[in-house]
C-alpha atoms as a PDB file:
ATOM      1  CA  UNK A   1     -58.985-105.874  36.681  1.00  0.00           C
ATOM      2  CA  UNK A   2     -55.701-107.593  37.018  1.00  0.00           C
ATOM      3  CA  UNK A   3     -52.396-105.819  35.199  1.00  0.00           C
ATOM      4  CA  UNK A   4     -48.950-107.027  35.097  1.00  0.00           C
ATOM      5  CA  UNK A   5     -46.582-104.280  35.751  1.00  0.00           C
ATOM      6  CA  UNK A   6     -42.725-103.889  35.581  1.00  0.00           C
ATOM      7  CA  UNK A   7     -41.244-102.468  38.701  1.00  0.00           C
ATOM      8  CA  UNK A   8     -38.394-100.680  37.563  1.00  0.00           C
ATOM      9  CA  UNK A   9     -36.872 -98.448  40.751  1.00  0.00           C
ATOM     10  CA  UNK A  10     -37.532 -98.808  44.603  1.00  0.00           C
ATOM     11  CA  UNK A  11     -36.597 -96.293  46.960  1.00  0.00           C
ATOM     12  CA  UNK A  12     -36.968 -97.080  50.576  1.00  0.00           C
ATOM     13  CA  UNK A  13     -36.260 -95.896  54.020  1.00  0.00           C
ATOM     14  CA  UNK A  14     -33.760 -97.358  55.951  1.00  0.00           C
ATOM     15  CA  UNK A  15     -32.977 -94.941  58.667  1.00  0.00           C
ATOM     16  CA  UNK A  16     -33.322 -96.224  61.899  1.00  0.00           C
ATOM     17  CA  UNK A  17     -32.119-100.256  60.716  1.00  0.00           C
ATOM     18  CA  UNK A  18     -28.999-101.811  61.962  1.00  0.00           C
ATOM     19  CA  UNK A  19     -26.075-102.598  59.081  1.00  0.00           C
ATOM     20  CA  UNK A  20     -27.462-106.457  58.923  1.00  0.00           C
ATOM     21  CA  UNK A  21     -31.135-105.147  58.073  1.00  0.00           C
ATOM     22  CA  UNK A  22     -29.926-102.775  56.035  1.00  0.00           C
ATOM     23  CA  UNK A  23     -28.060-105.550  53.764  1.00  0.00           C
ATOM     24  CA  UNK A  24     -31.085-108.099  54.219  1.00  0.00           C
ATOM     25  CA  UNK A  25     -33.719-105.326  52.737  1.00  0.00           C
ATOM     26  CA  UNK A  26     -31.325-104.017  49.699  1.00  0.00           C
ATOM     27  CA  UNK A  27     -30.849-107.545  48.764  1.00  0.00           C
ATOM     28  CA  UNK A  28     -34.487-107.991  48.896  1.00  0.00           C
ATOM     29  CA  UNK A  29     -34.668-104.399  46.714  1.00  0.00           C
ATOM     30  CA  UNK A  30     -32.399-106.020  44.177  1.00  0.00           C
ATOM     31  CA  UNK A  31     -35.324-108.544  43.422  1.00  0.00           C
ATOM     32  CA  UNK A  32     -37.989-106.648  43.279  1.00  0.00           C
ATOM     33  CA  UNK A  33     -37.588-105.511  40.418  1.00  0.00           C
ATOM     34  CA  UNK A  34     -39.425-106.956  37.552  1.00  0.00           C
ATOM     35  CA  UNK A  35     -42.898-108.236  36.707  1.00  0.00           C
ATOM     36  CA  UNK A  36     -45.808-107.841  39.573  1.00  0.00           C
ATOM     37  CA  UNK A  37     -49.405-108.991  39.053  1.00  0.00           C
ATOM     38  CA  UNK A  38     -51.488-106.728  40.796  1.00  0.00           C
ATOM     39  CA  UNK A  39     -55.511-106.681  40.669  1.00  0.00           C
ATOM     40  CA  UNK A  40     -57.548-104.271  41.602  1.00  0.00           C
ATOM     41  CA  UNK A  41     -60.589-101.949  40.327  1.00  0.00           C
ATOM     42  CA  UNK A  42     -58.794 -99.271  38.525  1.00  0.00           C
ATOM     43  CA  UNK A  43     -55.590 -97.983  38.090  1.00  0.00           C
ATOM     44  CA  UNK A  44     -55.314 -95.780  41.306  1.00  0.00           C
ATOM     45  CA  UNK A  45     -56.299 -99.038  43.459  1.00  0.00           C
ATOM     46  CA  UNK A  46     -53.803-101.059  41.355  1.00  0.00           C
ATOM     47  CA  UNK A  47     -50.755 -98.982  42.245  1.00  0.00           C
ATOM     48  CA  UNK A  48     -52.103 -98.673  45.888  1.00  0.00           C
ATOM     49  CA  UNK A  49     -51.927-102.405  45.689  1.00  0.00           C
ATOM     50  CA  UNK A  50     -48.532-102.769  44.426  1.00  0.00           C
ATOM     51  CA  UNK A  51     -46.760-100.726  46.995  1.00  0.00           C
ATOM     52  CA  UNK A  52     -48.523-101.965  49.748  1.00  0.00           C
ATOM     53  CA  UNK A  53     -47.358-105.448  48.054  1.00  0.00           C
ATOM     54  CA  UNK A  54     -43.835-104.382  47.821  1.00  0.00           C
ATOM     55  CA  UNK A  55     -44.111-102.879  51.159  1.00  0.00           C
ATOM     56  CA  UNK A  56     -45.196-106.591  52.403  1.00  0.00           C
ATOM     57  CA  UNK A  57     -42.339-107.909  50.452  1.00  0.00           C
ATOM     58  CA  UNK A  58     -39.687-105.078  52.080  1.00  0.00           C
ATOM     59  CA  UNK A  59     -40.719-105.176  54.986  1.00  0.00           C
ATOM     60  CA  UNK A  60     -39.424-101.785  54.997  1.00  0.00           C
ATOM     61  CA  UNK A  61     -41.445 -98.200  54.578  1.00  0.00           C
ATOM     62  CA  UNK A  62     -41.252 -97.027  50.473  1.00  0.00           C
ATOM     63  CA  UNK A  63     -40.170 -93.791  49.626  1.00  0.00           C
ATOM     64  CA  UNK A  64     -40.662 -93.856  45.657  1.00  0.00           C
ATOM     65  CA  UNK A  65     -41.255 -96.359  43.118  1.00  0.00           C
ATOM     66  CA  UNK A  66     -41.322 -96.582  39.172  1.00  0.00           C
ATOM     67  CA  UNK A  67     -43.105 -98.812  37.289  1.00  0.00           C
ATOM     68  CA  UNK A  68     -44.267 -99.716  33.547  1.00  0.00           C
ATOM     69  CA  UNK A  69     -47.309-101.629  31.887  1.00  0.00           C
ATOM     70  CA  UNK A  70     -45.842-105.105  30.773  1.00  0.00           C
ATOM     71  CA  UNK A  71     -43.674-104.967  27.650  1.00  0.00           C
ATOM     72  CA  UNK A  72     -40.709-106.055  26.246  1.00  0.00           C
ATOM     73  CA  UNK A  73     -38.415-104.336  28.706  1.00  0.00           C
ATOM     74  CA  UNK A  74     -34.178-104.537  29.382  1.00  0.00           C
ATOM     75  CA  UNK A  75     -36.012-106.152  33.130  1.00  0.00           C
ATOM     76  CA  UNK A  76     -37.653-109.283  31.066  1.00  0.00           C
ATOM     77  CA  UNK A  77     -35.467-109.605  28.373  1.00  0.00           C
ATOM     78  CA  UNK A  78     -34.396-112.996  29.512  1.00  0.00           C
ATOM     79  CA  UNK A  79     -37.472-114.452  30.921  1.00  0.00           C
END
């Protein structure tokens, strides 16, 4: 099964990261959000997928993140 989701929030940890990391990783943060393909064979392997995914992307440890099924959204409104 392959979905498109809409990442929405990202919360991740950044103890422990120098004040050049830190602004390298929230920049990365502020483009994360949006649309994601993610397959997998249900739902509970898709969302495993898409935070190890943004995890990959982050390079940083999630602590929460929000998403929604693909639809018109205030994220895609100008795609």
């Amino acid at each position: 099964m392959n979905l498109s989701l809409i990442v929405e929030n990202v919360e991740v940890d950044l103890s422990n990261l120098t004040e050049k990391v830190k602004e390298k990783v929230l920049f990365k943060v502020d483009n994360c959000y949006g649309i994601w393909n993610i397959e997998g064979r249900n739902l509970e392997e898709i969302e495993v997928n898409l935070w190890n995914k943004l995890e990959t992307y982050l390079t940083v440890k999630l602590k929460s993140m929000e998403y929604c099924k693909n639809q018109p959204h205030r994220l895609t409104a100008f795609m």
